[in-house]
C-alpha atoms as a PDB file:
ATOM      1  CA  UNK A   1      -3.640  -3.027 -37.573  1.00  0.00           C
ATOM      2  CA  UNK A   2       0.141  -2.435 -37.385  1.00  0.00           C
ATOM      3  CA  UNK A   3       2.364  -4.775 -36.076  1.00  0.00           C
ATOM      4  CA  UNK A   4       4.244  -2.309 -34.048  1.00  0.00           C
ATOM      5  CA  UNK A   5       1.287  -1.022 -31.965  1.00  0.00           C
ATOM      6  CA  UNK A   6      -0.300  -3.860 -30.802  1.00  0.00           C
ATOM      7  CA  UNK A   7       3.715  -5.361 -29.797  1.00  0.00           C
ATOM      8  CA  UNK A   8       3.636  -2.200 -27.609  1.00  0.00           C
ATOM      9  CA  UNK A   9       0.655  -2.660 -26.027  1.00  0.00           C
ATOM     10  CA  UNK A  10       1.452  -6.044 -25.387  1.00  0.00           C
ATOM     11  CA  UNK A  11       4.838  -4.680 -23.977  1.00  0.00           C
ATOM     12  CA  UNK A  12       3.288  -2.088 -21.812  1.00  0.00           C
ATOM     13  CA  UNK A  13       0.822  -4.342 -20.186  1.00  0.00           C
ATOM     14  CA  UNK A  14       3.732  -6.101 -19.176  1.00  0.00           C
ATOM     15  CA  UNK A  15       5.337  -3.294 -18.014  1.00  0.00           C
ATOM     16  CA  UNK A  16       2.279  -1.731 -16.278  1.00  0.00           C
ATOM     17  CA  UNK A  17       1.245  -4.957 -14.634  1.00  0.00           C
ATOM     18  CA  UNK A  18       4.834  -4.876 -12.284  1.00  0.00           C
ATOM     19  CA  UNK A  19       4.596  -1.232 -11.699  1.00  0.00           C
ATOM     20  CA  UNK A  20       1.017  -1.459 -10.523  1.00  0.00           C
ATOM     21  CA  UNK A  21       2.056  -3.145  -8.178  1.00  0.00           C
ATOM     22  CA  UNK A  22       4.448  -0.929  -6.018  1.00  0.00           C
ATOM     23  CA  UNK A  23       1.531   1.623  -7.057  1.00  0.00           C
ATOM     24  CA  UNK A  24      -0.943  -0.379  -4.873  1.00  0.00           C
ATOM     25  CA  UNK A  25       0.883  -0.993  -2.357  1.00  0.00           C
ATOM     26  CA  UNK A  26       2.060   2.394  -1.835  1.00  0.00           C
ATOM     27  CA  UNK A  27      -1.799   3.476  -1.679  1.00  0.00           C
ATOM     28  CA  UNK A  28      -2.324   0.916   1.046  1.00  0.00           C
ATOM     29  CA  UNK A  29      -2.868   2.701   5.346  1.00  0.00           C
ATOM     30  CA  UNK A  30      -0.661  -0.521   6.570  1.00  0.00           C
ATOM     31  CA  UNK A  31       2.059  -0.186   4.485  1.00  0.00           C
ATOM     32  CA  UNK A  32       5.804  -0.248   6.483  1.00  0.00           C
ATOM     33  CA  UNK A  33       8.915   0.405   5.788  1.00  0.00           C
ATOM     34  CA  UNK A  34      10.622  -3.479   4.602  1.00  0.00           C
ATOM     35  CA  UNK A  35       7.687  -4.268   2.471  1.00  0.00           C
ATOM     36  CA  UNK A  36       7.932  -0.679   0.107  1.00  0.00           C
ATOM     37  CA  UNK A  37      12.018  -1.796  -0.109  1.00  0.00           C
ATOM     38  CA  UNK A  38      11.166  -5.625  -1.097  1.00  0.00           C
ATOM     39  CA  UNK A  39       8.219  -4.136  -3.752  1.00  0.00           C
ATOM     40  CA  UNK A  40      10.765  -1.929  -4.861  1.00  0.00           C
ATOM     41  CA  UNK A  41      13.574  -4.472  -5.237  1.00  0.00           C
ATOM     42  CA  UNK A  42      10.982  -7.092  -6.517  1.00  0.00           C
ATOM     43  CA  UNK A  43      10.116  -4.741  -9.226  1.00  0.00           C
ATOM     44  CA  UNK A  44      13.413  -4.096 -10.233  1.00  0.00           C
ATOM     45  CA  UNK A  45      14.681  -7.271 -10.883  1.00  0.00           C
ATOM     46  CA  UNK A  46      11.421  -7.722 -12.892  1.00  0.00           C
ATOM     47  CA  UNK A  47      11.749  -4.824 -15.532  1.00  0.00           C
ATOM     48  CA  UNK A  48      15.509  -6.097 -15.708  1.00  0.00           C
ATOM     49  CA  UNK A  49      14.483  -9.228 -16.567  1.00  0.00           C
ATOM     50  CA  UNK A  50      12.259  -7.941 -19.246  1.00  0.00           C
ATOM     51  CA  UNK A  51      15.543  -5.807 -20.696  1.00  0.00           C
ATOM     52  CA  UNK A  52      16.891  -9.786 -22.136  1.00  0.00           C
ATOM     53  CA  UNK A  53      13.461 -11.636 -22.378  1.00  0.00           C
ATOM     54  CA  UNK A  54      10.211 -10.792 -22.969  1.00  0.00           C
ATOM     55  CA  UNK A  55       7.423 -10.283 -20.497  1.00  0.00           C
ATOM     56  CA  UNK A  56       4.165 -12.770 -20.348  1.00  0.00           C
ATOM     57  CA  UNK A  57       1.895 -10.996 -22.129  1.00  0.00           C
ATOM     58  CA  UNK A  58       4.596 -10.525 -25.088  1.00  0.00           C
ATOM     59  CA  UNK A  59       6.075 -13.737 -25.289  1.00  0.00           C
ATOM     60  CA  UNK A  60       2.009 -15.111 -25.630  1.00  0.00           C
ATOM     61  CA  UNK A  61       1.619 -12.569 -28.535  1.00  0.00           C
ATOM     62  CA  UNK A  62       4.734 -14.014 -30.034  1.00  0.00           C
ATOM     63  CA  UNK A  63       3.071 -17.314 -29.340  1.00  0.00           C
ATOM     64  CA  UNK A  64      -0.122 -16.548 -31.267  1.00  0.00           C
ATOM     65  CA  UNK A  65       1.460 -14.530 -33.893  1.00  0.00           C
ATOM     66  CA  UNK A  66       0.976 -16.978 -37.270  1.00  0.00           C
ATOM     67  CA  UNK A  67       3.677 -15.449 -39.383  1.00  0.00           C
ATOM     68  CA  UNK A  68       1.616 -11.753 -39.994  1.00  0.00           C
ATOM     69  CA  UNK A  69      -1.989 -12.856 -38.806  1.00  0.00           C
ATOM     70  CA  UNK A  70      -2.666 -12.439 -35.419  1.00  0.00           C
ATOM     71  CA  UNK A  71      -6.511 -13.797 -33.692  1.00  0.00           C
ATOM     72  CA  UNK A  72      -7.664 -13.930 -37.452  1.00  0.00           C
ATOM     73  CA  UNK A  73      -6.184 -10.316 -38.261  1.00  0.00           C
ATOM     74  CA  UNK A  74      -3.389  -9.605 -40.454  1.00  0.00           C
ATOM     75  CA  UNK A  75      -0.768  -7.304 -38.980  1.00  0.00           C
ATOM     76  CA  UNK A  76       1.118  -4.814 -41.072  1.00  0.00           C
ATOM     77  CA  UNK A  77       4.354  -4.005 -41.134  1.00  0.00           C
ATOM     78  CA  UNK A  78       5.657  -7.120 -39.389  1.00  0.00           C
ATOM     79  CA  UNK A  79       9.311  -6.692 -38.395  1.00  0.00           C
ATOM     80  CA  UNK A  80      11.525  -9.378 -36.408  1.00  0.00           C
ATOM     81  CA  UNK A  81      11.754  -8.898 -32.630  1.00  0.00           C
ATOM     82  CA  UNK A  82      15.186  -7.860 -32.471  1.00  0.00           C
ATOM     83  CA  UNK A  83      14.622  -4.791 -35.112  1.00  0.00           C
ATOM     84  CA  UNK A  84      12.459  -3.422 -32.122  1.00  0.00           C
ATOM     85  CA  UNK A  85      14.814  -1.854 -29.658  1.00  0.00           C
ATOM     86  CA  UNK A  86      12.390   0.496 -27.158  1.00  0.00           C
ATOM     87  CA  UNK A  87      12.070  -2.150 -24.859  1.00  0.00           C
ATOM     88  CA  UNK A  88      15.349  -2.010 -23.806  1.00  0.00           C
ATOM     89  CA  UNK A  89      15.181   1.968 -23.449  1.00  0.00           C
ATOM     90  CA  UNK A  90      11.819   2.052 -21.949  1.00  0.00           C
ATOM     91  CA  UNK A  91      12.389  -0.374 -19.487  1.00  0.00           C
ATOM     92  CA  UNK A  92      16.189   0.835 -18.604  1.00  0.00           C
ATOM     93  CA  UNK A  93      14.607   4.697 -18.343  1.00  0.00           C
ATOM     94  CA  UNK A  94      11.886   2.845 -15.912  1.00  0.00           C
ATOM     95  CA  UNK A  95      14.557   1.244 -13.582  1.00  0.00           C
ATOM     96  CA  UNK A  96      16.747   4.847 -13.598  1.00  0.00           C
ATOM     97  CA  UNK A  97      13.349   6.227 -12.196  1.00  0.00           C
ATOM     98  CA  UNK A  98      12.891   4.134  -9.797  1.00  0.00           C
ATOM     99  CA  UNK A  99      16.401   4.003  -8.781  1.00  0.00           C
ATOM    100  CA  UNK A 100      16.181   8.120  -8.282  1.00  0.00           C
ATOM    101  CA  UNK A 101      12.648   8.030  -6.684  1.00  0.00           C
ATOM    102  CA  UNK A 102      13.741   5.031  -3.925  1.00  0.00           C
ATOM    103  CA  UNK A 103      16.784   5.775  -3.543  1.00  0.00           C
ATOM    104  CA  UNK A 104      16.546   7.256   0.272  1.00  0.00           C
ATOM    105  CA  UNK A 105      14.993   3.689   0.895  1.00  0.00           C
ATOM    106  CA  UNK A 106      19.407   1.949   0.764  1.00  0.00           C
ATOM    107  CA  UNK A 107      19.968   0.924   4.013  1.00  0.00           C
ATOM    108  CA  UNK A 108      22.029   4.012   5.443  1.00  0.00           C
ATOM    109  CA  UNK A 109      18.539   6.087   5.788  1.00  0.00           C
ATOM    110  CA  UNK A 110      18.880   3.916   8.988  1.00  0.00           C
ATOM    111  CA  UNK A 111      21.575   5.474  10.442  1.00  0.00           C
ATOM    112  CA  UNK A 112      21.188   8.923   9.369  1.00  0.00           C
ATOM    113  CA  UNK A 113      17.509   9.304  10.268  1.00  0.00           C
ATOM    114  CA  UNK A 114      16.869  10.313  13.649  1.00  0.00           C
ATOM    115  CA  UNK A 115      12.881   9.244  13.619  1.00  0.00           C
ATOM    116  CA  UNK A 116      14.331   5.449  13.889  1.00  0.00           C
ATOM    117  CA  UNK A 117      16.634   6.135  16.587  1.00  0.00           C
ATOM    118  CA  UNK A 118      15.394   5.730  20.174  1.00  0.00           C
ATOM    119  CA  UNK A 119      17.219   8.491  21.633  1.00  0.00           C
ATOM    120  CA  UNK A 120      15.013  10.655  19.252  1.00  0.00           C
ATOM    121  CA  UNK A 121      12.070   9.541  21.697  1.00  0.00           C
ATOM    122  CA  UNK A 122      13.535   9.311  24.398  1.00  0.00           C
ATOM    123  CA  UNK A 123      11.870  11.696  27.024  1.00  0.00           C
ATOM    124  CA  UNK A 124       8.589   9.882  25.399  1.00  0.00           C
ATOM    125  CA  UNK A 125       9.704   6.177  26.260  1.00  0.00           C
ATOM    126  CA  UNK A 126      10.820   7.401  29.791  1.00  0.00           C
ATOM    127  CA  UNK A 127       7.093   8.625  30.012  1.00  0.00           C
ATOM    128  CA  UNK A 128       5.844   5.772  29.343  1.00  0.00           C
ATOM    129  CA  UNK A 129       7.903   3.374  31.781  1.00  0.00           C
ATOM    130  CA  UNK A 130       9.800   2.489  28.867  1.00  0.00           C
ATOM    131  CA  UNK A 131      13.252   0.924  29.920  1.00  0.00           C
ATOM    132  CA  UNK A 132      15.525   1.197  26.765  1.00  0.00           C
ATOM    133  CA  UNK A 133      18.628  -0.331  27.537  1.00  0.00           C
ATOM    134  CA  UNK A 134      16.388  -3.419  28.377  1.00  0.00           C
ATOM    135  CA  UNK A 135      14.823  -3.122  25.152  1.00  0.00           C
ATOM    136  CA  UNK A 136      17.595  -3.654  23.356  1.00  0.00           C
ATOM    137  CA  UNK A 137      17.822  -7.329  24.957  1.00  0.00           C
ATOM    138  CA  UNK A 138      14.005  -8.135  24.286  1.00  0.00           C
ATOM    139  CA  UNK A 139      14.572  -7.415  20.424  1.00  0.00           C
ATOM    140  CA  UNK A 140      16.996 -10.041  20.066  1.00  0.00           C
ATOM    141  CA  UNK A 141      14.623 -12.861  22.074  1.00  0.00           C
ATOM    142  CA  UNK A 142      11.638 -11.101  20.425  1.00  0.00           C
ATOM    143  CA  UNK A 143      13.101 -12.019  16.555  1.00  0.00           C
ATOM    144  CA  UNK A 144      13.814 -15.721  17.985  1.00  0.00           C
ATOM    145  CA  UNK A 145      10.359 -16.219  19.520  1.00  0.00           C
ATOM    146  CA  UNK A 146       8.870 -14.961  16.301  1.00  0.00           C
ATOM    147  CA  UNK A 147      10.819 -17.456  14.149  1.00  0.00           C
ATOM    148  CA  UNK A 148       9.972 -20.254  16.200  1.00  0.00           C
ATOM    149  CA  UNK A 149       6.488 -19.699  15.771  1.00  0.00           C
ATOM    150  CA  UNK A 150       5.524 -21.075  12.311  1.00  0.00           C
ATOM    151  CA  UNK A 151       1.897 -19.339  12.727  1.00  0.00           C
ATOM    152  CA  UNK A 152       3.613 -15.988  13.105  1.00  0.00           C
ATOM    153  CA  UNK A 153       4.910 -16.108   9.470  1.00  0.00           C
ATOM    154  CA  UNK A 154       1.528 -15.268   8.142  1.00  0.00           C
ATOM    155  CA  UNK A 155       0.450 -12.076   9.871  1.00  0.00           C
ATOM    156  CA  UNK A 156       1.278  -8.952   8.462  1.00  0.00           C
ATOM    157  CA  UNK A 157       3.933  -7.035  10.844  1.00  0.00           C
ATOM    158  CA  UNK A 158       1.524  -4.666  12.070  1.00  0.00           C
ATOM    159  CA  UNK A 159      -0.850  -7.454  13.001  1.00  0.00           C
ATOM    160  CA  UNK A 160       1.460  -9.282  14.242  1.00  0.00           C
ATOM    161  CA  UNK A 161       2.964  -6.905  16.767  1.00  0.00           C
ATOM    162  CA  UNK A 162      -0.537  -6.495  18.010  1.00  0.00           C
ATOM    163  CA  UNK A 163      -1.156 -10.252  18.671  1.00  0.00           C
ATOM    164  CA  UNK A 164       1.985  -9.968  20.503  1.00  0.00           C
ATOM    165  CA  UNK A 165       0.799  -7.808  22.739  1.00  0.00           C
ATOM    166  CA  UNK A 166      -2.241  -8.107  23.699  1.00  0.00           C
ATOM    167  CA  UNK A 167      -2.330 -12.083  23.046  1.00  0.00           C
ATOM    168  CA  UNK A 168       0.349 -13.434  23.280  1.00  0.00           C
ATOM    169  CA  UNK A 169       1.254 -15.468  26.944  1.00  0.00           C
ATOM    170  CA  UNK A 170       5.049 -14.571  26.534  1.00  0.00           C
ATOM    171  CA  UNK A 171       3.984 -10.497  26.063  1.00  0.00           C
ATOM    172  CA  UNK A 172       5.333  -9.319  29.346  1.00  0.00           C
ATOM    173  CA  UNK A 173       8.784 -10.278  28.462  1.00  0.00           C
ATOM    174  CA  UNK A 174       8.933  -7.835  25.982  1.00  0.00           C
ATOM    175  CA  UNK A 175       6.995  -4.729  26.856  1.00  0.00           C
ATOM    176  CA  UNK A 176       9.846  -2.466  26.546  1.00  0.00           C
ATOM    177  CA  UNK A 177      10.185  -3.173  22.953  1.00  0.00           C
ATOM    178  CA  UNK A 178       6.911  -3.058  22.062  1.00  0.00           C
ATOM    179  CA  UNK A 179       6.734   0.434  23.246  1.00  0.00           C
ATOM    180  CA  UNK A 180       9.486   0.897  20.556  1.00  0.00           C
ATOM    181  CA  UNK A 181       7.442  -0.765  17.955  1.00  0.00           C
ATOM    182  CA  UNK A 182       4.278   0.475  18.284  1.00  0.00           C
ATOM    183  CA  UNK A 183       6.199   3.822  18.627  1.00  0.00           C
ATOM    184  CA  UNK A 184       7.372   3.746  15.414  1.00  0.00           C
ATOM    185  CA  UNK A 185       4.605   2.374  13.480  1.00  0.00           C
ATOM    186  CA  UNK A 186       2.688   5.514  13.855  1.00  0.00           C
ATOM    187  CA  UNK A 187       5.159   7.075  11.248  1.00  0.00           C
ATOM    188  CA  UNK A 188       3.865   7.852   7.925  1.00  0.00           C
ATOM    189  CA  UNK A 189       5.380   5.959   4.974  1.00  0.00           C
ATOM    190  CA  UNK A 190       2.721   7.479   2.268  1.00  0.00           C
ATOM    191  CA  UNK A 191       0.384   9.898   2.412  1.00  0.00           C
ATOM    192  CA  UNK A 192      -2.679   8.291   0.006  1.00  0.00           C
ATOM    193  CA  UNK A 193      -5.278   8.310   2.914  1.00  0.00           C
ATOM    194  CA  UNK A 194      -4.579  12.022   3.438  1.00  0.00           C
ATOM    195  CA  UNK A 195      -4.989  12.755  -0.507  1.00  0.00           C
ATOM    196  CA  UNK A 196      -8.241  10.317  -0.425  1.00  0.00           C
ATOM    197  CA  UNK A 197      -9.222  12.631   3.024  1.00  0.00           C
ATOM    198  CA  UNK A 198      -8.957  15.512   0.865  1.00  0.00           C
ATOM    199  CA  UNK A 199     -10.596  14.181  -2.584  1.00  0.00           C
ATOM    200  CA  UNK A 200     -13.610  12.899  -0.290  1.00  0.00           C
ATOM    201  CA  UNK A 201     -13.723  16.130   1.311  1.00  0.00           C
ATOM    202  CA  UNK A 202     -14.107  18.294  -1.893  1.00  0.00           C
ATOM    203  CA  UNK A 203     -16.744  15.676  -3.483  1.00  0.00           C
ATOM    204  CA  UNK A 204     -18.753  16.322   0.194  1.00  0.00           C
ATOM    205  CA  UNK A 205     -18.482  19.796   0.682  1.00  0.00           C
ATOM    206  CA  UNK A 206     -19.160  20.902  -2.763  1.00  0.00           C
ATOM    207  CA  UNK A 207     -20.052  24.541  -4.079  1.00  0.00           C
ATOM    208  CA  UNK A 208     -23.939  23.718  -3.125  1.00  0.00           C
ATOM    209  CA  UNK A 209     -22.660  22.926   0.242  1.00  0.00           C
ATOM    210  CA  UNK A 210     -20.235  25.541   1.280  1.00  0.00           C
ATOM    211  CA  UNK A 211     -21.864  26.252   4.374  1.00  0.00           C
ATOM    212  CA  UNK A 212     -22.106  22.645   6.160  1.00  0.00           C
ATOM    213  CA  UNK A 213     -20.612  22.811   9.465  1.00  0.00           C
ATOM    214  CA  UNK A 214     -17.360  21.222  10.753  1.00  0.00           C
ATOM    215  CA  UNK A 215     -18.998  18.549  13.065  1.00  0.00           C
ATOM    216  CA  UNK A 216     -21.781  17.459  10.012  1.00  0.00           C
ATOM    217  CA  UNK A 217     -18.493  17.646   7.339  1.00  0.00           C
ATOM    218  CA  UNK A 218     -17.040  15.335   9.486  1.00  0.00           C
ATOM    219  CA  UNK A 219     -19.698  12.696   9.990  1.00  0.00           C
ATOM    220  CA  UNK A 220     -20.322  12.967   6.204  1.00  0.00           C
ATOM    221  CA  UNK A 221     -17.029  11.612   5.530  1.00  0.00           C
ATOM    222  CA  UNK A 222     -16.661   9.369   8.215  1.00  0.00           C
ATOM    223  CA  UNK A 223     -19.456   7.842   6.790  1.00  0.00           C
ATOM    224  CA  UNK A 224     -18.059   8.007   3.135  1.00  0.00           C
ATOM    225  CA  UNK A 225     -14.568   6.853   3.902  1.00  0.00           C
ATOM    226  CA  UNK A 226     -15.191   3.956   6.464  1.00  0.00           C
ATOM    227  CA  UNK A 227     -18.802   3.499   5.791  1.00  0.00           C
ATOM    228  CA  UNK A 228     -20.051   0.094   3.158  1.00  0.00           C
ATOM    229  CA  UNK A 229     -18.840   0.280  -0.411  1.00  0.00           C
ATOM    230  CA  UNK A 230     -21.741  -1.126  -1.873  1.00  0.00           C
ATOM    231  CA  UNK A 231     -25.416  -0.113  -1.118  1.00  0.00           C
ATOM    232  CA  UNK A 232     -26.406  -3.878  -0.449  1.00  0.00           C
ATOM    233  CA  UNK A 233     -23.926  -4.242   2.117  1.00  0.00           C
ATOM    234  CA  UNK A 234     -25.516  -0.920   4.151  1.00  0.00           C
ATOM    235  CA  UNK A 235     -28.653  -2.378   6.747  1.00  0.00           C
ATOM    236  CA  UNK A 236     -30.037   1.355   7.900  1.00  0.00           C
ATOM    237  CA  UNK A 237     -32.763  -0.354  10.394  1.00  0.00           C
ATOM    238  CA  UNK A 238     -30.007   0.211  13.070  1.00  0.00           C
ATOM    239  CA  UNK A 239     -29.807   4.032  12.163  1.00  0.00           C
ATOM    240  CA  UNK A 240     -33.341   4.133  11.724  1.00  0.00           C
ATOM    241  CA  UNK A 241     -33.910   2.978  15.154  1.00  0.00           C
ATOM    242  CA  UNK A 242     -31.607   5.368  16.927  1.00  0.00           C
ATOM    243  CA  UNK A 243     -33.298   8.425  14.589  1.00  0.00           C
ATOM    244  CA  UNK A 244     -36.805   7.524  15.522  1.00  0.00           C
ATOM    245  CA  UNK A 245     -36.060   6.052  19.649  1.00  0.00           C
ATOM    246  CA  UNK A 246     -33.129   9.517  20.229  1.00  0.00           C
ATOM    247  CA  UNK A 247     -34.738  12.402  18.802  1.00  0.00           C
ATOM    248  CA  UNK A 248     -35.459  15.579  20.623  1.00  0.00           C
ATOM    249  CA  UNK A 249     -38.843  16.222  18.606  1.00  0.00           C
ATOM    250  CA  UNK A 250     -41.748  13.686  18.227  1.00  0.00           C
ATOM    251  CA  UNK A 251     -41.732  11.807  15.191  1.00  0.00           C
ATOM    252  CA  UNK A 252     -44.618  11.990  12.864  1.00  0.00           C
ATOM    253  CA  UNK A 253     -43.637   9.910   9.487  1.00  0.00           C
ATOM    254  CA  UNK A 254     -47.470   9.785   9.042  1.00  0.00           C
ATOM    255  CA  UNK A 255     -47.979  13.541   8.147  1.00  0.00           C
END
């Protein structure tokens, strides 16, 4: 084995294992806004950190590496670190990507998008009874009464808001803003549940299956989607029961 390929692997896991990351979260239905920008940031200060040092995964090769054998196999073409220069490059092109894919995300997307301004909803949050100028208030002693509540800090922000009101004692002080919030948390950040909508929908309705209708199409992926991932965790006796008990013929499993 050459020395040079199994370096870049080593480099490449590395590299792979921090971009995974945004990749997953990106993919995830509860994803908002402030956590894609820390990911983002996170990852960037972790690829330029790997520009001047090496990642784990290479510094243990580097570790292990016995002069040219490496786990009882002798490398070829060994070559000192600093003769290898595509980390630099590869991780520099990785950050310019990111920097040109995320770059909406810098802070004045706030003031130049109108779907996080109120006034953009504003016939909506007079529907509702939602007093705006008030709301403005209640976000201040909202943020306070969240960071004086240690238990708070653990809850991801769309489980938190929900605590808040429904649960919470103090929720009628601030049910002006939580119109806002709960407003704006029906925006979109990523669109992976539509593309896994559409990738169930194809494996479903397949060429031996044109004709299924739209009400059984969508209990078949209903079912697919939000039904068990494993086959031991699905118990049918419930769905046995209502197909045996609800039917509009009489049953006759013995014939």
């Amino acid at each position: 084995m050459e020395y040079k390929l199994i370096w870049f692997l080593h480099f490449m896991r590395d590299i792979l294992n921090e971009i995974s990351k945004l990749s997953l979260l990106l993919q995830r239905e509860d994803v908002t806004l402030p956590s894609i920008m820390i990911k983002v940031q996170s990852v960037q200060l972790a690829l330029s950190e790997m520009m001047d040092n090496p990642g784990r995964n290479l510094q243990r090769f580097q570790e292990e590496l016995n002069g040219a054998v490496y786990k009882e196999h002798t490398l070829t073409h060994v070559v000192a670190q600093n003769a290898l220069t595509q980390e630099r490059r590869i991780t520099q092109e990785l950050r310019d990507c990111l920097d040109s894919r995320f770059s909406s995300l810098q802070e004045p997307i706030y003031k130049s998008c109108n779907i996080f301004d109120h006034h953009h909803f504003q016939h909506i949050l007079n529907n509702c009874g939602c007093d705006v100028d008030a709301a403005f208030s209640e976000w201040t002693e909202l943020k306070l009464h969240v960071k004086n509540n240690p238990h708070f800090r653990v809850l991801h922000p769309l489980s938190l808001w929900q605590r808040i009101s429904q649960e919470d004692v103090e929720r009628n002080n601030y049910s002006n803003i939580m119109k806002v919030i709960h407003l704006t948390s029906v925006y979109p950040l990523a669109n992976a549940s539509c593309e896994r909508g559409f990738s169930t929908m194809k494996r479903v309705k397949s060429d031996w299956r044109c004709i299924l209708g739209n009400d059984t199409m969508d209990m078949l992926m209903r079912v697919k989607i939000e039904g068990p991932k494993k086959q031991a965790d699905y118990h049918p006796r419930a769905a046995v029961n209502r197909w045996w008990m609800s039917g509009q013929r009489q049953r006759r499993p013995q014939n």
